[in-house]
PDB file of N, CA and C in Angstrom:
ATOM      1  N   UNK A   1      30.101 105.865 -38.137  1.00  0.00           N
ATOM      2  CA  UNK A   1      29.785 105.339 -39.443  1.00  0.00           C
ATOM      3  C   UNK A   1      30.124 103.863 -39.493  1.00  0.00           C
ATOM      4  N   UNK A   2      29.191 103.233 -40.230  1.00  0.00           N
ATOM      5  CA  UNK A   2      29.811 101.507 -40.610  1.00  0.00           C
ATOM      6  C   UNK A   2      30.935 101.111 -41.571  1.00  0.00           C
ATOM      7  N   UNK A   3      30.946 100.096 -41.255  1.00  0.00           N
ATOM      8  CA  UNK A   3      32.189 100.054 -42.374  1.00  0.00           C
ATOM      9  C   UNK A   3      32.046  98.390 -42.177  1.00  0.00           C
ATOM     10  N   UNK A   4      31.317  98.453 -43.253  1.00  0.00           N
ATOM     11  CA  UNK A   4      31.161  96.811 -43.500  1.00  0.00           C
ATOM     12  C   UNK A   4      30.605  96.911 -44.924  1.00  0.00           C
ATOM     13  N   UNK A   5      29.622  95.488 -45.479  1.00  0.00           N
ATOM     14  CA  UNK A   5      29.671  95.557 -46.872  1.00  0.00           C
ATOM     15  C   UNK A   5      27.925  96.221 -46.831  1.00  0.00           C
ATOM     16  N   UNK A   6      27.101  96.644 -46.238  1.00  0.00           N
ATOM     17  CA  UNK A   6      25.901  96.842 -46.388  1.00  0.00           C
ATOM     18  C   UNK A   6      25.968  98.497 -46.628  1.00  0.00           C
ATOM     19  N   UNK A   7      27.183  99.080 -45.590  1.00  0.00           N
ATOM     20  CA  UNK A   7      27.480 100.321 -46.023  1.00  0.00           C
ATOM     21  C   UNK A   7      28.346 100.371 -47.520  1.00  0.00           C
ATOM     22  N   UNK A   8      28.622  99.714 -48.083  1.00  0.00           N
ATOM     23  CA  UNK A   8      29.395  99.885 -49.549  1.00  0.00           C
ATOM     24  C   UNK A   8      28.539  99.416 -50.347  1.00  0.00           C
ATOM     25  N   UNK A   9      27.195  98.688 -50.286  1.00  0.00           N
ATOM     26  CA  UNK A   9      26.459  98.361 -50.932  1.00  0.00           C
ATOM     27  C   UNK A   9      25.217 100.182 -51.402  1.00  0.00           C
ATOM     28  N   UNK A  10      25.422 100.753 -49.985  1.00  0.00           N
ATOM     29  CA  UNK A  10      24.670 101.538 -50.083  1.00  0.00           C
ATOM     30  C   UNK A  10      25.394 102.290 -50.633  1.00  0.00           C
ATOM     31  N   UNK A  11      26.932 102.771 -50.487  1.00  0.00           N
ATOM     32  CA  UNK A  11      27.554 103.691 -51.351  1.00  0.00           C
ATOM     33  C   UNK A  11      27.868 103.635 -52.983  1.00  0.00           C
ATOM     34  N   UNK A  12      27.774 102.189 -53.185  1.00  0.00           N
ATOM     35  CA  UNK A  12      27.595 101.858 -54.968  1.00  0.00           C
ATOM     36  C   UNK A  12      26.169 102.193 -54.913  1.00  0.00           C
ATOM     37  N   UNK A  13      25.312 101.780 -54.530  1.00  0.00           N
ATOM     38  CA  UNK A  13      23.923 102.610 -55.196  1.00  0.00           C
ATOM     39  C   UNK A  13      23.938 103.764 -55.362  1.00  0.00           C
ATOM     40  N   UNK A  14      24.505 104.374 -54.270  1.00  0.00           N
ATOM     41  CA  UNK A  14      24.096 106.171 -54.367  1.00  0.00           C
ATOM     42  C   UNK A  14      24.965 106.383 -55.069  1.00  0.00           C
ATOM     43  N   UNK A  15      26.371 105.764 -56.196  1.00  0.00           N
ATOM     44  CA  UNK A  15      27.156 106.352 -57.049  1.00  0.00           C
ATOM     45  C   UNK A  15      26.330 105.821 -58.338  1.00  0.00           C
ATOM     46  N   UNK A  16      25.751 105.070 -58.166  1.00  0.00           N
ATOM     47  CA  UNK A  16      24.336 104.435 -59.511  1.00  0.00           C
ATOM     48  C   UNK A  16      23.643 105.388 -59.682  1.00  0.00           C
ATOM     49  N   UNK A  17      22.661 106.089 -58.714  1.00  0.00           N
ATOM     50  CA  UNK A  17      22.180 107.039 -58.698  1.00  0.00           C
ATOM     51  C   UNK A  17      22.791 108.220 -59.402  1.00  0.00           C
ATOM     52  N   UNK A  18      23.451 108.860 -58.711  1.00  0.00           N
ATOM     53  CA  UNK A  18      24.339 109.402 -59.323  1.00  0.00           C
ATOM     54  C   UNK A  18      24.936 109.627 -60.737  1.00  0.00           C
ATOM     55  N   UNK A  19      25.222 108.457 -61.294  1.00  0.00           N
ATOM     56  CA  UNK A  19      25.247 108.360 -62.686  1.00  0.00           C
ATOM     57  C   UNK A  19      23.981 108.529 -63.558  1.00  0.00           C
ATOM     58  N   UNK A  20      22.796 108.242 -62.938  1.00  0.00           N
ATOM     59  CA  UNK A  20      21.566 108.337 -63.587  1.00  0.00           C
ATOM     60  C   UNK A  20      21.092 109.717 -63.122  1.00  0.00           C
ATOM     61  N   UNK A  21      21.498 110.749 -62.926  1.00  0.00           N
ATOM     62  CA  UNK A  21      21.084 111.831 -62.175  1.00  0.00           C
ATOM     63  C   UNK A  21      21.458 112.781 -63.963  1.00  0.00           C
ATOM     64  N   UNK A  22      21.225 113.934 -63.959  1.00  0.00           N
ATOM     65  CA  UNK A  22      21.385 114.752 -64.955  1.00  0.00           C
ATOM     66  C   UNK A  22      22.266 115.797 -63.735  1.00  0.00           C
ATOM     67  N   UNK A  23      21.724 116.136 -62.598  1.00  0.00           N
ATOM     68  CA  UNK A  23      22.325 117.362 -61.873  1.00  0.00           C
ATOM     69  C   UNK A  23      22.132 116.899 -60.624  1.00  0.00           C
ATOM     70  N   UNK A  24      23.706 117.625 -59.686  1.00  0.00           N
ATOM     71  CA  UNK A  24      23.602 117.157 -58.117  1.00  0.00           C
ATOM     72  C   UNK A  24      21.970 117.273 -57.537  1.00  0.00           C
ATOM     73  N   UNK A  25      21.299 118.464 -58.511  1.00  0.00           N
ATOM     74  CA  UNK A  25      19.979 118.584 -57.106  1.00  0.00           C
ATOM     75  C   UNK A  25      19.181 117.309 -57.540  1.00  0.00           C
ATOM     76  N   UNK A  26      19.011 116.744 -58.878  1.00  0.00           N
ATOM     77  CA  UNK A  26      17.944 115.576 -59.038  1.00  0.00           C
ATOM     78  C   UNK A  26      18.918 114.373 -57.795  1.00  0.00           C
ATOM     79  N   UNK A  27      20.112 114.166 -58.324  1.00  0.00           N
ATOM     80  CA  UNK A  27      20.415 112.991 -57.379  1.00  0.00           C
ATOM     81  C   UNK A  27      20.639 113.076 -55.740  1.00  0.00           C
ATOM     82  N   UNK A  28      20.512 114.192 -55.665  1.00  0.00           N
ATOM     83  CA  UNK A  28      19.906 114.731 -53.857  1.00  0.00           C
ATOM     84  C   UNK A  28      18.316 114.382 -53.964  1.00  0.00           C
ATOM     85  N   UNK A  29      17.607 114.289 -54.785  1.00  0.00           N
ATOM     86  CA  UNK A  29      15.949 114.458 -54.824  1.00  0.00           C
ATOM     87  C   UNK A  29      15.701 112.897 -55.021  1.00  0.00           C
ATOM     88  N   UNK A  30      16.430 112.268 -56.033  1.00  0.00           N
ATOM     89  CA  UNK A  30      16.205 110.731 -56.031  1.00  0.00           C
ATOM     90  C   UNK A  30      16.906 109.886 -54.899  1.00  0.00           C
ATOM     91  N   UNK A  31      17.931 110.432 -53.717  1.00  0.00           N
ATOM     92  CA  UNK A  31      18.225 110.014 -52.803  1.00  0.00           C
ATOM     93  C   UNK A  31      17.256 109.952 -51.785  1.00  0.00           C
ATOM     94  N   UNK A  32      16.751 111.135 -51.636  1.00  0.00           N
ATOM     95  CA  UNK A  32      15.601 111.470 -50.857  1.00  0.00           C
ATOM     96  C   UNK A  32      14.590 110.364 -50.921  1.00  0.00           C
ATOM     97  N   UNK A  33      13.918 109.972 -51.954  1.00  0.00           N
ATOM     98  CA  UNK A  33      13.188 109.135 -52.116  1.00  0.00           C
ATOM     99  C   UNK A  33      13.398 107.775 -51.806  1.00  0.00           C
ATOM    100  N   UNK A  34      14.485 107.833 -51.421  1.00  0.00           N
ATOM    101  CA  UNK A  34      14.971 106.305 -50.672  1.00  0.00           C
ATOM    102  C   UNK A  34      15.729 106.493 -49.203  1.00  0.00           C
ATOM    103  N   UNK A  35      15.143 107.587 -48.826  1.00  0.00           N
ATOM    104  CA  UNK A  35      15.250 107.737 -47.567  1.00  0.00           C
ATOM    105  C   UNK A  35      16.911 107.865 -47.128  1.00  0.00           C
ATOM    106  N   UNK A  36      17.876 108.547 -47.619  1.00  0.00           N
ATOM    107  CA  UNK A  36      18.788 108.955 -47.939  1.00  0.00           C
ATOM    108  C   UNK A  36      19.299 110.317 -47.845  1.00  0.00           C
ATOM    109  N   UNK A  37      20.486 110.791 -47.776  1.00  0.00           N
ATOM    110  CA  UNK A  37      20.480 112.075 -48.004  1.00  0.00           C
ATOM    111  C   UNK A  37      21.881 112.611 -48.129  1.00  0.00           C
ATOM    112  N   UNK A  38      22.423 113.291 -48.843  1.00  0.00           N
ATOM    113  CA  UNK A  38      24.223 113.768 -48.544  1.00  0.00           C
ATOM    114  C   UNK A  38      24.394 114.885 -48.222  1.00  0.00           C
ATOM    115  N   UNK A  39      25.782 115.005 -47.295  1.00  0.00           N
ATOM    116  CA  UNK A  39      25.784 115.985 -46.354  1.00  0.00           C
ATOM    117  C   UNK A  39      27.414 116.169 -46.549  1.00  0.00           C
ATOM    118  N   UNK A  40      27.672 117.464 -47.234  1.00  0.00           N
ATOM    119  CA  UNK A  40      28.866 117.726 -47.552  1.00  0.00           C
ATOM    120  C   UNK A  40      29.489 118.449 -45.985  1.00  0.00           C
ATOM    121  N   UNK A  41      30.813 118.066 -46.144  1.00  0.00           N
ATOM    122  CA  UNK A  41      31.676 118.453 -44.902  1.00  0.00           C
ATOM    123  C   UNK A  41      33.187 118.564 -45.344  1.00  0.00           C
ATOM    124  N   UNK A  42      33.375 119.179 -44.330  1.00  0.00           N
ATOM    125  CA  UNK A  42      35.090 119.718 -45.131  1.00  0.00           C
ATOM    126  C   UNK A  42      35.828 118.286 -45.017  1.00  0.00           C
ATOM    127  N   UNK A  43      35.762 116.923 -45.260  1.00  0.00           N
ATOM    128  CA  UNK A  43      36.198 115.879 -45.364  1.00  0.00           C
ATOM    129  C   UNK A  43      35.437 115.078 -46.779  1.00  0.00           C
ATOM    130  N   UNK A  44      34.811 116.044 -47.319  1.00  0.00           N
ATOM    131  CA  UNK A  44      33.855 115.554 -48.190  1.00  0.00           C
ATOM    132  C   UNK A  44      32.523 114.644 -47.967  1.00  0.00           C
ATOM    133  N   UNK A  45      31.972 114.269 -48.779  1.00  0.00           N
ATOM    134  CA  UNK A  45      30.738 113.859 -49.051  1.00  0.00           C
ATOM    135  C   UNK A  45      30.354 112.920 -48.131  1.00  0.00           C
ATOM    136  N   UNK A  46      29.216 112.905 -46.943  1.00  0.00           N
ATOM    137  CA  UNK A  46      28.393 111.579 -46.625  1.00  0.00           C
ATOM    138  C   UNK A  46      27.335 111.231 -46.790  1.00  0.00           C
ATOM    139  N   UNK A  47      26.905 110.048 -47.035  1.00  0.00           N
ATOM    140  CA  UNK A  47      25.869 109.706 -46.995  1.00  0.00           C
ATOM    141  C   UNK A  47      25.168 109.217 -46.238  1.00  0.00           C
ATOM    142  N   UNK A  48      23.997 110.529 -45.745  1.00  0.00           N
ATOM    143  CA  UNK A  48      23.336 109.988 -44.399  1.00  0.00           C
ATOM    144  C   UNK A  48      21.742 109.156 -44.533  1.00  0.00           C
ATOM    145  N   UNK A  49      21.358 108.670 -43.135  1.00  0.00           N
ATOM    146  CA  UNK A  49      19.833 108.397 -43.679  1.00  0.00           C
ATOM    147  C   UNK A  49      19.219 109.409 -43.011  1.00  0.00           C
ATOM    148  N   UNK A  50      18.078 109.539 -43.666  1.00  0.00           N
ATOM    149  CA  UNK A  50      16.529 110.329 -43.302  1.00  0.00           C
ATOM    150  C   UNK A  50      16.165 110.096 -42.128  1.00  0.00           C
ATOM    151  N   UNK A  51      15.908 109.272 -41.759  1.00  0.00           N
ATOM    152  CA  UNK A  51      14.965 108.539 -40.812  1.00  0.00           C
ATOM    153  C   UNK A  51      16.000 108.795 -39.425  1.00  0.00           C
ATOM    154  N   UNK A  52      17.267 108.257 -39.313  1.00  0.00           N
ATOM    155  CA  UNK A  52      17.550 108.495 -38.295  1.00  0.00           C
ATOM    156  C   UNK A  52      18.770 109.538 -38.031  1.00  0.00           C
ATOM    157  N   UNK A  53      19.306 110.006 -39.207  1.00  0.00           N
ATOM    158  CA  UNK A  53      19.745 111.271 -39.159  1.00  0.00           C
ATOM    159  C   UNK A  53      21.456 110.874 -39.183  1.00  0.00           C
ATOM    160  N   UNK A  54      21.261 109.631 -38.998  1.00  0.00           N
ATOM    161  CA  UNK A  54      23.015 109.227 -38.743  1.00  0.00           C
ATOM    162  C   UNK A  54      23.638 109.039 -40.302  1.00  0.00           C
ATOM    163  N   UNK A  55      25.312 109.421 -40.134  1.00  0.00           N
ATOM    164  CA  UNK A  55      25.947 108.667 -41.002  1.00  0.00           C
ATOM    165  C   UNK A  55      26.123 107.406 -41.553  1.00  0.00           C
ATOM    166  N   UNK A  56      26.027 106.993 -42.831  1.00  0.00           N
ATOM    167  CA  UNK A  56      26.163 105.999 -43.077  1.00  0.00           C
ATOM    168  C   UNK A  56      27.910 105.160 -43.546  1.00  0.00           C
ATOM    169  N   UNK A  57      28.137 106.127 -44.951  1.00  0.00           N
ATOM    170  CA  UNK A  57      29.350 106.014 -45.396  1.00  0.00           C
ATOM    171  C   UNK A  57      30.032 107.471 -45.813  1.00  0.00           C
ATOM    172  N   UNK A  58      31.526 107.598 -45.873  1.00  0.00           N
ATOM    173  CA  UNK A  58      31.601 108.320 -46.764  1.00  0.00           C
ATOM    174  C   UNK A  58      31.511 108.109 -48.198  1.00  0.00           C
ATOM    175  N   UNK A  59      32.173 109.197 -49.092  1.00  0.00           N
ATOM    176  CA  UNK A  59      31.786 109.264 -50.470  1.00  0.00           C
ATOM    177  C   UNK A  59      33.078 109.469 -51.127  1.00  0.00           C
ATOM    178  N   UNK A  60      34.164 109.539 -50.570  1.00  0.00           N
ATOM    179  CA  UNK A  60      35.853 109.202 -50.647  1.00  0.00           C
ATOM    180  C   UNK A  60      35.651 111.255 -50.974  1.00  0.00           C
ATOM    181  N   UNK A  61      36.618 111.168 -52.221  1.00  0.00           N
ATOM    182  CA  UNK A  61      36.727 112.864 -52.291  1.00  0.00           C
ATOM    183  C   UNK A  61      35.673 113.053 -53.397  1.00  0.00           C
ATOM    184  N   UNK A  62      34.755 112.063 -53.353  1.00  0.00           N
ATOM    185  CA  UNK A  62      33.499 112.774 -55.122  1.00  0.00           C
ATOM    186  C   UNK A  62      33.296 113.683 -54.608  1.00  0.00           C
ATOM    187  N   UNK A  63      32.985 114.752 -55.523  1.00  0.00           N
ATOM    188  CA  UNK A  63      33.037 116.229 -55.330  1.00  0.00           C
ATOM    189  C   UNK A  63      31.921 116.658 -56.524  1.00  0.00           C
ATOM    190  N   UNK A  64      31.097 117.422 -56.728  1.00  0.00           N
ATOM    191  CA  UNK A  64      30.094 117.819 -58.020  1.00  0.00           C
ATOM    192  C   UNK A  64      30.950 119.013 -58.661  1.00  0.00           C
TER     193      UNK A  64
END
């Protein structure tokens, strides 16, 4: 995973998202659409991309 500011840029969006979501499945569905995706693990939440399947950031302990 990265750990620089392009990965925290992407993790404040997907918590933007998030806030604009009504329910985890819309803000899994509006992630999607930006080529995105989260992948819960017993360390909690990441956020991966689509395209190449890798981790991006984690998501600290957000939990739904």
């Amino acid at each position: 995973m990265e750990r620089n500011s392009t990965a925290t840029e992407i993790r404040d969006f997907v918590m933007q998202e998030r806030g604009r979501a009504v329910s985890d499945r819309e803000w899994k569905f509006r992630l999607r659409g930006y080529g995105y995706g989260i992948r819960d693990t017993s360390e909690g939440r990441v956020v991966t991309s689509l395209l190449g399947g890798r981790e991006i950031c984690r998501l600290g302990g957000f939990h739904a």
